[in-house]
C-alpha atoms as a PDB file:
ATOM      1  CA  UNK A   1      -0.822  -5.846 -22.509  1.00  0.00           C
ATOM      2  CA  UNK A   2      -2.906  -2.698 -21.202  1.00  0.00           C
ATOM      3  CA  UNK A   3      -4.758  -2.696 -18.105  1.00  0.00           C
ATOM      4  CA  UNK A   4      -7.687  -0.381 -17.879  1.00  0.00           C
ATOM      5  CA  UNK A   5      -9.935   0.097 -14.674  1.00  0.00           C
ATOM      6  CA  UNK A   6     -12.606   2.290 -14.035  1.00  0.00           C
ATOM      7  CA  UNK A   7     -14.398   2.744 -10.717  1.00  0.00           C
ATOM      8  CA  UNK A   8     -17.904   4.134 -10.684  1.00  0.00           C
ATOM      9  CA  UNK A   9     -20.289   5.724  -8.108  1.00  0.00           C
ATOM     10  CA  UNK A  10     -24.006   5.777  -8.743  1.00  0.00           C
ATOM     11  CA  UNK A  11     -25.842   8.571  -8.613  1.00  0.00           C
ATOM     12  CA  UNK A  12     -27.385   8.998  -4.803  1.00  0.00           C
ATOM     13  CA  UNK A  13     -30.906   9.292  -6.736  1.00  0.00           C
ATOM     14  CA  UNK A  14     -31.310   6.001  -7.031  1.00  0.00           C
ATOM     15  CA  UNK A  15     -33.208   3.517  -4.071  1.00  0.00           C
ATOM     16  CA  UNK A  16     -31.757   0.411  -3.623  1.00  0.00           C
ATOM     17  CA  UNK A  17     -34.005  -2.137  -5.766  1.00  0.00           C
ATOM     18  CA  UNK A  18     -32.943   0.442  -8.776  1.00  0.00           C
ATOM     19  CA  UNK A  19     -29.569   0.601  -7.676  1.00  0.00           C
ATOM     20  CA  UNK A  20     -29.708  -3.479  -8.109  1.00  0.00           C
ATOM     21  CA  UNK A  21     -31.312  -3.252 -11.613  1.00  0.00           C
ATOM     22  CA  UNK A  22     -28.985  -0.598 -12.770  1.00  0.00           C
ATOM     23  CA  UNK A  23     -25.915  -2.670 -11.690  1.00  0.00           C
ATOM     24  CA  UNK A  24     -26.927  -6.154 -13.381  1.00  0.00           C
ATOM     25  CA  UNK A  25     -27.443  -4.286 -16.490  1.00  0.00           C
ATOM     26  CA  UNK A  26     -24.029  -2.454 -16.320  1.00  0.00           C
ATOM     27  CA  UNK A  27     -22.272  -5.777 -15.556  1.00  0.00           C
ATOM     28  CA  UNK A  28     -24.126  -7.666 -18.110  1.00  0.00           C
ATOM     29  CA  UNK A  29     -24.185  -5.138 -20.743  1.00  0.00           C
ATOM     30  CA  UNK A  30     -19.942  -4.400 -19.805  1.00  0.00           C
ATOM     31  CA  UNK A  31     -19.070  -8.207 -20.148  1.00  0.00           C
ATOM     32  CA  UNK A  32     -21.573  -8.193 -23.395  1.00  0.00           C
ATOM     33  CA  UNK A  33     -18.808  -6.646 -25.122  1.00  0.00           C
ATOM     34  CA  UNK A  34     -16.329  -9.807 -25.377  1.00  0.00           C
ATOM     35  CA  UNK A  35     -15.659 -11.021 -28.371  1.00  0.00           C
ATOM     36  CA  UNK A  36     -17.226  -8.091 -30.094  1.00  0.00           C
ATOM     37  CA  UNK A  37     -14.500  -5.502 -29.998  1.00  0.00           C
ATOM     38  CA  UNK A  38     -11.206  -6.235 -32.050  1.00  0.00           C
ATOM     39  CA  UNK A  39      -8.111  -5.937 -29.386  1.00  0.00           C
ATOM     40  CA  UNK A  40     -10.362  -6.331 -26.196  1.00  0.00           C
ATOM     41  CA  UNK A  41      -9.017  -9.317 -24.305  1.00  0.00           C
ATOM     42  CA  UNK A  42     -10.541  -9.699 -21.117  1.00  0.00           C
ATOM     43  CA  UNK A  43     -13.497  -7.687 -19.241  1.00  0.00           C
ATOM     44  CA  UNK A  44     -15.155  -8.345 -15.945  1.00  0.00           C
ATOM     45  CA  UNK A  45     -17.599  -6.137 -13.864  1.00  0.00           C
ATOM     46  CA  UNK A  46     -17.750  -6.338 -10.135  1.00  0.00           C
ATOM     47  CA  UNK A  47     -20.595  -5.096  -8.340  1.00  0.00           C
ATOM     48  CA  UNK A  48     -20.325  -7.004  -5.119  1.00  0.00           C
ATOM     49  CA  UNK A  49     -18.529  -4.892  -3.083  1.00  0.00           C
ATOM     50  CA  UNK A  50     -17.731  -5.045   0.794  1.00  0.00           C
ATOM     51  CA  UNK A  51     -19.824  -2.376   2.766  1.00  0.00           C
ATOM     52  CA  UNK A  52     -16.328  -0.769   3.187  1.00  0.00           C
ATOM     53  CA  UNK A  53     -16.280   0.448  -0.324  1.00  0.00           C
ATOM     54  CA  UNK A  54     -16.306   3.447  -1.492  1.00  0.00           C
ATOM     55  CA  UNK A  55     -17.533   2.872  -4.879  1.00  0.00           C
ATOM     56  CA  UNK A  56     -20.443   0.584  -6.209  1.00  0.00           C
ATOM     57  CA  UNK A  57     -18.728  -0.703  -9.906  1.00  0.00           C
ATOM     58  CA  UNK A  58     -15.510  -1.547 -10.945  1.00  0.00           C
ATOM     59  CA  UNK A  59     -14.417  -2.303 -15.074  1.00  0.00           C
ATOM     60  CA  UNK A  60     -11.332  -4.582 -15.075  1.00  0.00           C
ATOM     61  CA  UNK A  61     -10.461  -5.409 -18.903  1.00  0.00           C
ATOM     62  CA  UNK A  62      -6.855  -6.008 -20.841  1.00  0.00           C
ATOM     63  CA  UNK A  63      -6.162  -4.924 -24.037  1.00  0.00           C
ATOM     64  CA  UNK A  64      -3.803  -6.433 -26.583  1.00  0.00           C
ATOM     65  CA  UNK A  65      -1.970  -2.986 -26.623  1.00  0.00           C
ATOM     66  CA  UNK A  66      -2.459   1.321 -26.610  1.00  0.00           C
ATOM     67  CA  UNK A  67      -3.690   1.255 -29.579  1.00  0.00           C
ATOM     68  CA  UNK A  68      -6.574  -1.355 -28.517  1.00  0.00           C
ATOM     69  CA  UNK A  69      -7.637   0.601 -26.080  1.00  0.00           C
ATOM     70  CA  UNK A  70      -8.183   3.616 -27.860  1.00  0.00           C
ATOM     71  CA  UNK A  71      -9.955   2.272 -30.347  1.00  0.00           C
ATOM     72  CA  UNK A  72     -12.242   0.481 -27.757  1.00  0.00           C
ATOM     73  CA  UNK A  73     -13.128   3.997 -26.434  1.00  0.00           C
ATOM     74  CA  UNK A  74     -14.524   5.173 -30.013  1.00  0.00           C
ATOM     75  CA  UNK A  75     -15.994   1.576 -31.181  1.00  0.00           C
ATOM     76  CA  UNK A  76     -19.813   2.056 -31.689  1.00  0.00           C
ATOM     77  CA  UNK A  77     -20.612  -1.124 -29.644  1.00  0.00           C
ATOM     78  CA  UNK A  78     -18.455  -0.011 -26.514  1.00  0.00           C
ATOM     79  CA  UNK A  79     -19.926   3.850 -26.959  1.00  0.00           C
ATOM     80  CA  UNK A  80     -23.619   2.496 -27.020  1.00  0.00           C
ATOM     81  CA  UNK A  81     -23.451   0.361 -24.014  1.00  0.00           C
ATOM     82  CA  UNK A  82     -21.641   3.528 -22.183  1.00  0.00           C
ATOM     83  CA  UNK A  83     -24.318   5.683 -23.037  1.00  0.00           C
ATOM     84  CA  UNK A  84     -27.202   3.590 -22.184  1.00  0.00           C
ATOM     85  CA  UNK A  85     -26.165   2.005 -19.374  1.00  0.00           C
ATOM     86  CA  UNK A  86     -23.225   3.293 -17.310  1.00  0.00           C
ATOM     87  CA  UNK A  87     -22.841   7.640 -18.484  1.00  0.00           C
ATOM     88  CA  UNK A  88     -26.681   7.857 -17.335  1.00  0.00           C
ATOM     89  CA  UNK A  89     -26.387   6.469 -13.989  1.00  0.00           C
ATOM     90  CA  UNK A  90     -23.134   7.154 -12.401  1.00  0.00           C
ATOM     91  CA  UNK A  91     -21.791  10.039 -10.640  1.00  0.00           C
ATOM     92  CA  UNK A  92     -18.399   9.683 -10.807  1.00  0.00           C
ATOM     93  CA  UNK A  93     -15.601   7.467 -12.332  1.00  0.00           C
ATOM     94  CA  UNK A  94     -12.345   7.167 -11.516  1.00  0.00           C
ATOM     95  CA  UNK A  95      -9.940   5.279 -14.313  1.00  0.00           C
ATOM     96  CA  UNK A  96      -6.438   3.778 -14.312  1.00  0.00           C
ATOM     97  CA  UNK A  97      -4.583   2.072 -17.499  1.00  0.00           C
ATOM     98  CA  UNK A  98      -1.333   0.880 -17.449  1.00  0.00           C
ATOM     99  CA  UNK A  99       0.913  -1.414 -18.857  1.00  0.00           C
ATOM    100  CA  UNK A 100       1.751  -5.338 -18.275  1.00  0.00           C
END
């Protein structure tokens, strides 16, 4: 099984009522994708963070393998939700996969 986790920032731009918009529709839009995308396993959003975080959104999902996970990356579904609701409104990302 392949872990992959991405941190994001926001962009600084944003107040704090769109900051709380913007997140529900990441984490909604994120978990959305279960049960859509061949290989995808598992996939939960956090945006609840303790004030000592240093980021505002993190991706936990588990893929069935490598191979699962790339093809997440390129599936139309995934790509559309990244480009419409996360890749507008974050500044940066950090990502880790590994293996299980």
């Amino acid at each position: 099984m392949i872990k992959h986790v991405i941190l994001w920032t926001l962009k600084a731009e944003f107040s704090k009522e769109q900051k709380d918009i913007i997140l529900a529709e990441m984490k909604d839009s994120l978990e959305g994708l279960a049960g859509k995308i061949p290989g995808l396993l598992d996939i939960r959003v956090y945006t609840n963070g303790l004030p000592s975080s240093n980021a505002d959104v993190m991706l936990d999902s588990s893929f069935e393998n490598e191979e699962a996970l790339k093809n997440y990356s390129v599936h139309p579904t995934h790509v559309e939700v990244a480009d419409t609701k996360v890749r507008p409104f974050t500044a940066t990302r950090s990502c880790l996969d590994f293996e299980l």
